[in-house]
N, C-alpha and C. Protein backbone atom coordinates (compact mmCIF):
# COMPACT_ATOMS: atom_id res chain seq x y z
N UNK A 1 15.22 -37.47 -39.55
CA UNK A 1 15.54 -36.14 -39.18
C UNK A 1 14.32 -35.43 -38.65
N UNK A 2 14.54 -34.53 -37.71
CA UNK A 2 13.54 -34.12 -37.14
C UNK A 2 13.31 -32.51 -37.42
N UNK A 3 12.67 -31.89 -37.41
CA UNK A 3 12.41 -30.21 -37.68
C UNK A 3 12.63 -29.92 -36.05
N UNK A 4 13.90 -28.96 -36.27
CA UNK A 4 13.84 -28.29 -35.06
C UNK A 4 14.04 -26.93 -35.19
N UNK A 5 13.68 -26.14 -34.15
CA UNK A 5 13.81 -24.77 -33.92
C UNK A 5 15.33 -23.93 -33.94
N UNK A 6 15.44 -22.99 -34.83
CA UNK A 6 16.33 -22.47 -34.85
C UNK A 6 16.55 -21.68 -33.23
N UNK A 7 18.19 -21.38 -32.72
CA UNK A 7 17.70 -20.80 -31.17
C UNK A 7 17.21 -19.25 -31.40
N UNK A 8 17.52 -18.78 -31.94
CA UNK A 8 16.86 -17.22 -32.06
C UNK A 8 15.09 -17.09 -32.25
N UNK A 9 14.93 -18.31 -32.37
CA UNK A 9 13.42 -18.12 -32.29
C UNK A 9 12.62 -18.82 -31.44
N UNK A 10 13.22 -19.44 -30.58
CA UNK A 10 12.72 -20.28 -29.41
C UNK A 10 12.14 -18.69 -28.55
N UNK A 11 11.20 -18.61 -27.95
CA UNK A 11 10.35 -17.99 -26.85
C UNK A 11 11.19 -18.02 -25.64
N UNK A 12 11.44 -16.42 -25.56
CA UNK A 12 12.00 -16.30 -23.81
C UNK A 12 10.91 -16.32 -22.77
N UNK A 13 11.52 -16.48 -21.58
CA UNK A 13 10.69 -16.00 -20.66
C UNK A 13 9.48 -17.13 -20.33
N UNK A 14 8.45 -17.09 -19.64
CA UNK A 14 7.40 -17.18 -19.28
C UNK A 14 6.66 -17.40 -20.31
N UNK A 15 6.35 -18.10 -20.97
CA UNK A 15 4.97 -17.79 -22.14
C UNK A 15 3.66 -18.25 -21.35
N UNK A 16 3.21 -19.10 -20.52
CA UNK A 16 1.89 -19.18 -19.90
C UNK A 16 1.16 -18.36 -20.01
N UNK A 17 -0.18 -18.99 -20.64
CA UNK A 17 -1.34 -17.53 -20.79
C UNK A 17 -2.07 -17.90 -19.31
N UNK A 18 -2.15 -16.57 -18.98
CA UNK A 18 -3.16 -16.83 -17.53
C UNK A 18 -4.22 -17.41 -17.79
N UNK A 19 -4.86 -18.32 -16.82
CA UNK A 19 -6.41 -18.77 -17.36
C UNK A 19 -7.43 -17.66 -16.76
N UNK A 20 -8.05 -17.52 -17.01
CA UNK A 20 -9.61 -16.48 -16.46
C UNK A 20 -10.06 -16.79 -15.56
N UNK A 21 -9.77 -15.70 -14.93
CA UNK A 21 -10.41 -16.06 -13.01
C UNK A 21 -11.75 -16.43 -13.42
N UNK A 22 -11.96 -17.48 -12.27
CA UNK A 22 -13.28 -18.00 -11.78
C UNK A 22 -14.18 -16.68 -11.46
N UNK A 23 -15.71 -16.49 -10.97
CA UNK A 23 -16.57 -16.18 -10.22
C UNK A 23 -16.18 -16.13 -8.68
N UNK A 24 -15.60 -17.46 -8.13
CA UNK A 24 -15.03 -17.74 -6.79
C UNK A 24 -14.18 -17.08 -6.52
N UNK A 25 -12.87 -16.76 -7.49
CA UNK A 25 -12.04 -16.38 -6.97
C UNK A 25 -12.06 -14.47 -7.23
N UNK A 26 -12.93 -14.02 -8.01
CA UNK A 26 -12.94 -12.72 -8.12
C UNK A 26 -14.13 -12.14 -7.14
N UNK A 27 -14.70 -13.26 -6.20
CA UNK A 27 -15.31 -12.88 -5.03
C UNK A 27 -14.33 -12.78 -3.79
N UNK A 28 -13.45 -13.44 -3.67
CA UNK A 28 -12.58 -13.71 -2.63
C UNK A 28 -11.79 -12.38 -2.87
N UNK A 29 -11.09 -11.84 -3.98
CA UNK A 29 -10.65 -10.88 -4.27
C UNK A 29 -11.03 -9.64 -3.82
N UNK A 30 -12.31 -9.53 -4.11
CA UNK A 30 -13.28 -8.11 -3.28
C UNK A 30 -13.33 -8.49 -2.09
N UNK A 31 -13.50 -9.55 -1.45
CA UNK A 31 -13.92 -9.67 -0.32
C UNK A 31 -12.32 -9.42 0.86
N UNK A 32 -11.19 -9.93 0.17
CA UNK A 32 -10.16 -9.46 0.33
C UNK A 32 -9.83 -8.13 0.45
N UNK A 33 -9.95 -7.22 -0.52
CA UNK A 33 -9.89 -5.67 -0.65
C UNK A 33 -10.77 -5.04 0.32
N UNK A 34 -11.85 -5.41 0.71
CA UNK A 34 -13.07 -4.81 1.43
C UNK A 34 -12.64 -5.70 2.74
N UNK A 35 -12.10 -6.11 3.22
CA UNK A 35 -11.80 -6.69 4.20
C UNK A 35 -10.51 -5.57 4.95
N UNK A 36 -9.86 -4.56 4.31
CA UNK A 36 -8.97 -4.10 4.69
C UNK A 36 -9.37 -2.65 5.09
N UNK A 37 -8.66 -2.21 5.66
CA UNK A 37 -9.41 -0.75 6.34
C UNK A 37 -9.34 0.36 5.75
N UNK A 38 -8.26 0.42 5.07
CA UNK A 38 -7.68 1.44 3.92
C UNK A 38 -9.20 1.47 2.67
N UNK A 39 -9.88 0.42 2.33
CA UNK A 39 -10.77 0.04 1.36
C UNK A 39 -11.99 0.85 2.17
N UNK A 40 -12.15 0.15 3.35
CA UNK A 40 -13.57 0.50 4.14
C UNK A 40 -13.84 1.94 4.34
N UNK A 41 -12.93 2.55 4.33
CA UNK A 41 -12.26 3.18 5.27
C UNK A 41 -13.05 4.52 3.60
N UNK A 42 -12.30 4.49 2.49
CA UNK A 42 -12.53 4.99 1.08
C UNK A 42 -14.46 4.64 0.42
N UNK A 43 -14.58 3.27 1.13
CA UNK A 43 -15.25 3.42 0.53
C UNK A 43 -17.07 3.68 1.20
N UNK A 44 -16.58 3.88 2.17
CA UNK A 44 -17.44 4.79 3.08
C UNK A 44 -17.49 6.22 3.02
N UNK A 45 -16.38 6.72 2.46
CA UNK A 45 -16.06 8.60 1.84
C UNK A 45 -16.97 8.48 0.52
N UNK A 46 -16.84 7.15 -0.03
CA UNK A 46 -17.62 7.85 -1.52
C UNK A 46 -18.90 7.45 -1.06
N UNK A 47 -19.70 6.69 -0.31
CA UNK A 47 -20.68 6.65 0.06
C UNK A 47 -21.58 8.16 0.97
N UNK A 48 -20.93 8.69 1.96
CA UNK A 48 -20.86 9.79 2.41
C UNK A 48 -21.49 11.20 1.08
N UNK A 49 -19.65 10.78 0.37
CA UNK A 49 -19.96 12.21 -0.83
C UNK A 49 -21.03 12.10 -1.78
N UNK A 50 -21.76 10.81 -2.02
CA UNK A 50 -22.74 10.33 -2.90
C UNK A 50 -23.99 10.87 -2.37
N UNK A 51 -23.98 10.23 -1.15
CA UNK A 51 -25.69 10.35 -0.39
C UNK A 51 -25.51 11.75 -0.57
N UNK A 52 -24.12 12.86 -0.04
CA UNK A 52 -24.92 14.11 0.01
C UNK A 52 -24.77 14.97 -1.16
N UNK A 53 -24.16 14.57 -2.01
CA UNK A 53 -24.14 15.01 -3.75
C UNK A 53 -25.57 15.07 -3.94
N UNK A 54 -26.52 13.94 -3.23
CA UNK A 54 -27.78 13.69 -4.44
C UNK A 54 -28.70 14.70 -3.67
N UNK A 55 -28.30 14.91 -1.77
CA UNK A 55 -29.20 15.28 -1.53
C UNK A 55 -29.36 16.62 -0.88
N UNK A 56 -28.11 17.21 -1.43
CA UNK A 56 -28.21 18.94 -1.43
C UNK A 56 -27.35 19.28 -2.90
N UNK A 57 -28.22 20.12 -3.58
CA UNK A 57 -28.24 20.43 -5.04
C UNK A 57 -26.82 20.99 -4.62
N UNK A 58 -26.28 22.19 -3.41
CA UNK A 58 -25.17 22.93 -3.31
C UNK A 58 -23.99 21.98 -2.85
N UNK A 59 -23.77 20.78 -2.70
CA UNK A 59 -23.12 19.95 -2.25
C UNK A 59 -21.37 20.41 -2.98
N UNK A 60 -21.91 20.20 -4.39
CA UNK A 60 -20.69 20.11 -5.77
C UNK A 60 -20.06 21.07 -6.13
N UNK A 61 -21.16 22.70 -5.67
CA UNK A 61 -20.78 24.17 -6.18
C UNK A 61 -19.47 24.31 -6.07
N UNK A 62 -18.34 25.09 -6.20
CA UNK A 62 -17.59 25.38 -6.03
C UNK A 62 -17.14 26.27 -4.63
N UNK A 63 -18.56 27.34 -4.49
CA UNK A 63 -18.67 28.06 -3.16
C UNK A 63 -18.41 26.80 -2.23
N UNK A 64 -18.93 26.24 -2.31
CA UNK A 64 -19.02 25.10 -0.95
C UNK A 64 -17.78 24.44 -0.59
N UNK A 65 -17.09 24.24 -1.78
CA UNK A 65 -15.69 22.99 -2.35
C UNK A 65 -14.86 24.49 -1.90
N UNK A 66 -15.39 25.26 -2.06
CA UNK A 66 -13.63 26.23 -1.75
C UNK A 66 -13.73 27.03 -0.44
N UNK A 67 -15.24 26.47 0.22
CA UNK A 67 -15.51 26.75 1.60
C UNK A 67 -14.65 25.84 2.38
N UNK A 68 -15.13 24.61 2.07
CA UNK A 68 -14.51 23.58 2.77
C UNK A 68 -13.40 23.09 2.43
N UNK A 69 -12.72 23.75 1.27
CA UNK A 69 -10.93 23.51 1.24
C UNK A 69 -9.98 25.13 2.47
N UNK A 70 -10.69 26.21 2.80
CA UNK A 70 -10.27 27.13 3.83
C UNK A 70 -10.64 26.74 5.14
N UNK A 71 -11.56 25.66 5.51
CA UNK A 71 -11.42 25.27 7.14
C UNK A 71 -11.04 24.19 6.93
N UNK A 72 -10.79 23.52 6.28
CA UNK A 72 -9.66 22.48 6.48
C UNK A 72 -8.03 22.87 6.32
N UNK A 73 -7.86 24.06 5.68
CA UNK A 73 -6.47 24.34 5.58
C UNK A 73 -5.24 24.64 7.04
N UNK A 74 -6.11 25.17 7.91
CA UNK A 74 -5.37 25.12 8.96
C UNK A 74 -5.14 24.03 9.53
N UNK A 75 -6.03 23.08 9.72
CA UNK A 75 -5.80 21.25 10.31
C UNK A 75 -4.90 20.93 9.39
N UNK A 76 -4.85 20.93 7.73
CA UNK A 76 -3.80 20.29 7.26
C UNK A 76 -2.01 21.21 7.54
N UNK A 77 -2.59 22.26 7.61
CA UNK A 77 -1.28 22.80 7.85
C UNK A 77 -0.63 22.26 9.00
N UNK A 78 -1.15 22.30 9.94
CA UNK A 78 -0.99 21.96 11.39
C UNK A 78 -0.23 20.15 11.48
N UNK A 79 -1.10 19.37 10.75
CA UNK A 79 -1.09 18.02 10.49
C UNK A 79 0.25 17.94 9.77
N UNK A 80 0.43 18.47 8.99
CA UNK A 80 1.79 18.55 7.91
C UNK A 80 3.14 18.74 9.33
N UNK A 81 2.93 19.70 9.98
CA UNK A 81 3.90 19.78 10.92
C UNK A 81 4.23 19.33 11.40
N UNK A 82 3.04 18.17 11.98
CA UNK A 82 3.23 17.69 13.31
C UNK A 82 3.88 16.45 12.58
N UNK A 83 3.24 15.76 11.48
CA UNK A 83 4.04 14.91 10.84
C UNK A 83 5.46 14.71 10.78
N UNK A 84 6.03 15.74 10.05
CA UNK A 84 7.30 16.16 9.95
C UNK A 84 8.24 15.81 11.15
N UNK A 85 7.38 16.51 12.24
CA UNK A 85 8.25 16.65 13.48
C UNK A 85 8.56 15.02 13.93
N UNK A 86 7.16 14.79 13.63
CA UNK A 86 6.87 12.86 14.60
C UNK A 86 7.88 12.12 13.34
N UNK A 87 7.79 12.49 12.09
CA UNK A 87 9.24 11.58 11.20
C UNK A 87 10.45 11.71 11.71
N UNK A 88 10.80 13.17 11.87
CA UNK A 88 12.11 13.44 12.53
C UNK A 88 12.38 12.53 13.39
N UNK A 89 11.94 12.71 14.26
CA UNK A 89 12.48 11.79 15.78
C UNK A 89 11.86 12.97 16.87
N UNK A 90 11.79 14.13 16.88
CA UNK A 90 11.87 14.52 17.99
C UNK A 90 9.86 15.03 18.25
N UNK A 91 9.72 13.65 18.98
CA UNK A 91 8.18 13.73 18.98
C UNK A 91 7.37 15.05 20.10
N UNK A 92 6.90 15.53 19.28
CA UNK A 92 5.67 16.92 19.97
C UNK A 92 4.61 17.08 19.74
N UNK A 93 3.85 16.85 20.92
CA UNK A 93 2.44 16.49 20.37
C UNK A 93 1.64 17.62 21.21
N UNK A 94 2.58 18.69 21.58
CA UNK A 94 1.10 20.13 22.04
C UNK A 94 1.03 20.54 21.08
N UNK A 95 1.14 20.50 19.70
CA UNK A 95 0.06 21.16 19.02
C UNK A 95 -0.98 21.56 19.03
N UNK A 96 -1.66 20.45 19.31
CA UNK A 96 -3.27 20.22 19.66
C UNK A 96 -3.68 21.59 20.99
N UNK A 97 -2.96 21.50 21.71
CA UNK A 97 -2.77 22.40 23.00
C UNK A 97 -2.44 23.50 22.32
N UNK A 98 -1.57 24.31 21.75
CA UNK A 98 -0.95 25.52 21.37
C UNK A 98 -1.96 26.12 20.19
N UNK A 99 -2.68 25.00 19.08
CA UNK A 99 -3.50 25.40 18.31
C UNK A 99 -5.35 25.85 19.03
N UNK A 100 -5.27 25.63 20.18
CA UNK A 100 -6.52 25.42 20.80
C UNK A 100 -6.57 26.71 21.70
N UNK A 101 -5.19 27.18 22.37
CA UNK A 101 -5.36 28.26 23.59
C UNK A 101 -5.76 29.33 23.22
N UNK A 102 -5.48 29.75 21.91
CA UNK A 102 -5.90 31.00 21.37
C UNK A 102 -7.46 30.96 21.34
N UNK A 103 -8.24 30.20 21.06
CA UNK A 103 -9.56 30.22 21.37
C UNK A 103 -10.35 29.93 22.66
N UNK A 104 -9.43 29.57 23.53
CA UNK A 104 -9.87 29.37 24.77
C UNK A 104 -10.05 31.21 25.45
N UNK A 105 -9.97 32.13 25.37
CA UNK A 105 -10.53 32.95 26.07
C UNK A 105 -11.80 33.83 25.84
N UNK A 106 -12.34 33.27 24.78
CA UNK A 106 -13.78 33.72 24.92
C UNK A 106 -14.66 32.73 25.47
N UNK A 107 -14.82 31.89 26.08
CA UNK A 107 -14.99 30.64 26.59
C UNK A 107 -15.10 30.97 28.29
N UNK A 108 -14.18 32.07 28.94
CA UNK A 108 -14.00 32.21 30.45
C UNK A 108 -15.21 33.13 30.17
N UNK A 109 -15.67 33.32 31.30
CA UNK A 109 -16.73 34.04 31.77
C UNK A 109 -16.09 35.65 32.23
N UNK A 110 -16.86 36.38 31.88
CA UNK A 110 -16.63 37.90 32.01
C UNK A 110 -16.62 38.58 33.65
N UNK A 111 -15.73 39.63 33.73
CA UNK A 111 -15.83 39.48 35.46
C UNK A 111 -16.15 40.49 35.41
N UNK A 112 -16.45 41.50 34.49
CA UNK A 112 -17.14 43.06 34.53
C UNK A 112 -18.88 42.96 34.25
N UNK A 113 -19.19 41.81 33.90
CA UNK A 113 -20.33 41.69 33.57
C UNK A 113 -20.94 40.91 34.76
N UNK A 114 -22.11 40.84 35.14
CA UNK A 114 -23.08 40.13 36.12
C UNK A 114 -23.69 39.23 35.34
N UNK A 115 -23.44 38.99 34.28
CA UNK A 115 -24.62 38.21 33.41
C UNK A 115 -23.86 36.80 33.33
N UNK A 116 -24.10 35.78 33.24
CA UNK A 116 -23.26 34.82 32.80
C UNK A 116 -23.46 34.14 31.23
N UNK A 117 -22.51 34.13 30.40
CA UNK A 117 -22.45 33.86 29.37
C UNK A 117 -23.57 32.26 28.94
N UNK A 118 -23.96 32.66 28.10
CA UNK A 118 -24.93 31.18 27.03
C UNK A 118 -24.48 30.45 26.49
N UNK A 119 -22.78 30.33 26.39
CA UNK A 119 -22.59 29.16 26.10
C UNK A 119 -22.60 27.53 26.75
């Protein structure tokens, strides 16, 4: 007679324990991840925010972080739209044009003045 397993206690599923990645293969892995543009792409932003974290004390302030979250708010607003529109289907891409004309007239040169502008 042999000892056998009752079935309620036989192991479902999968039991294999993973073995422990190699050295080799957890190089191939990064080199995989960093091979993709989405990666390069991130990890060139934290390189960027690092170098200038260390090398302007005002980098981190908050003045600065809530400077540069109000001129970016109009591009994302703008970006959000245009998104939307380009998901829809019905693609429009003067934004770029319609967000720009309003600043185009200090840019023409003055016709009451003799002087010509320095920009």
């Amino acid at each position: 007679m042999s000892a056998s397993v009752p079935p309620s206690v036989e192991p479902q599923g999968d039991t294999r324990v993973a073995a422990p990645t190699s050295r080799g293969s957890q190089r191939r892995l990064m080199a995989k991840l960093l091979g993709q543009r989405k990666a390069s792409v991130f990890l060139m932003l934290l390189i960027v925010a690092t170098y200038l974290s260390i090398s302007s004390p005002y980098f981190l302030e908050a003045r600065n972080l809530l400077n540069v979250g109000r001129q970016f708010s109009v591009v994302g607003i703008v970006a959000t739209g245009e998104a939307l529109v380009i998901i829809a289907g019905a693609i429009d891409l003067s934004v770029g044009s319609t967000v720009g004309f309003p600043r185009s007239p200090p840019l023409l040169p003055p016709k009451r003045l003799a002087v010509l502008p320095l920009v």
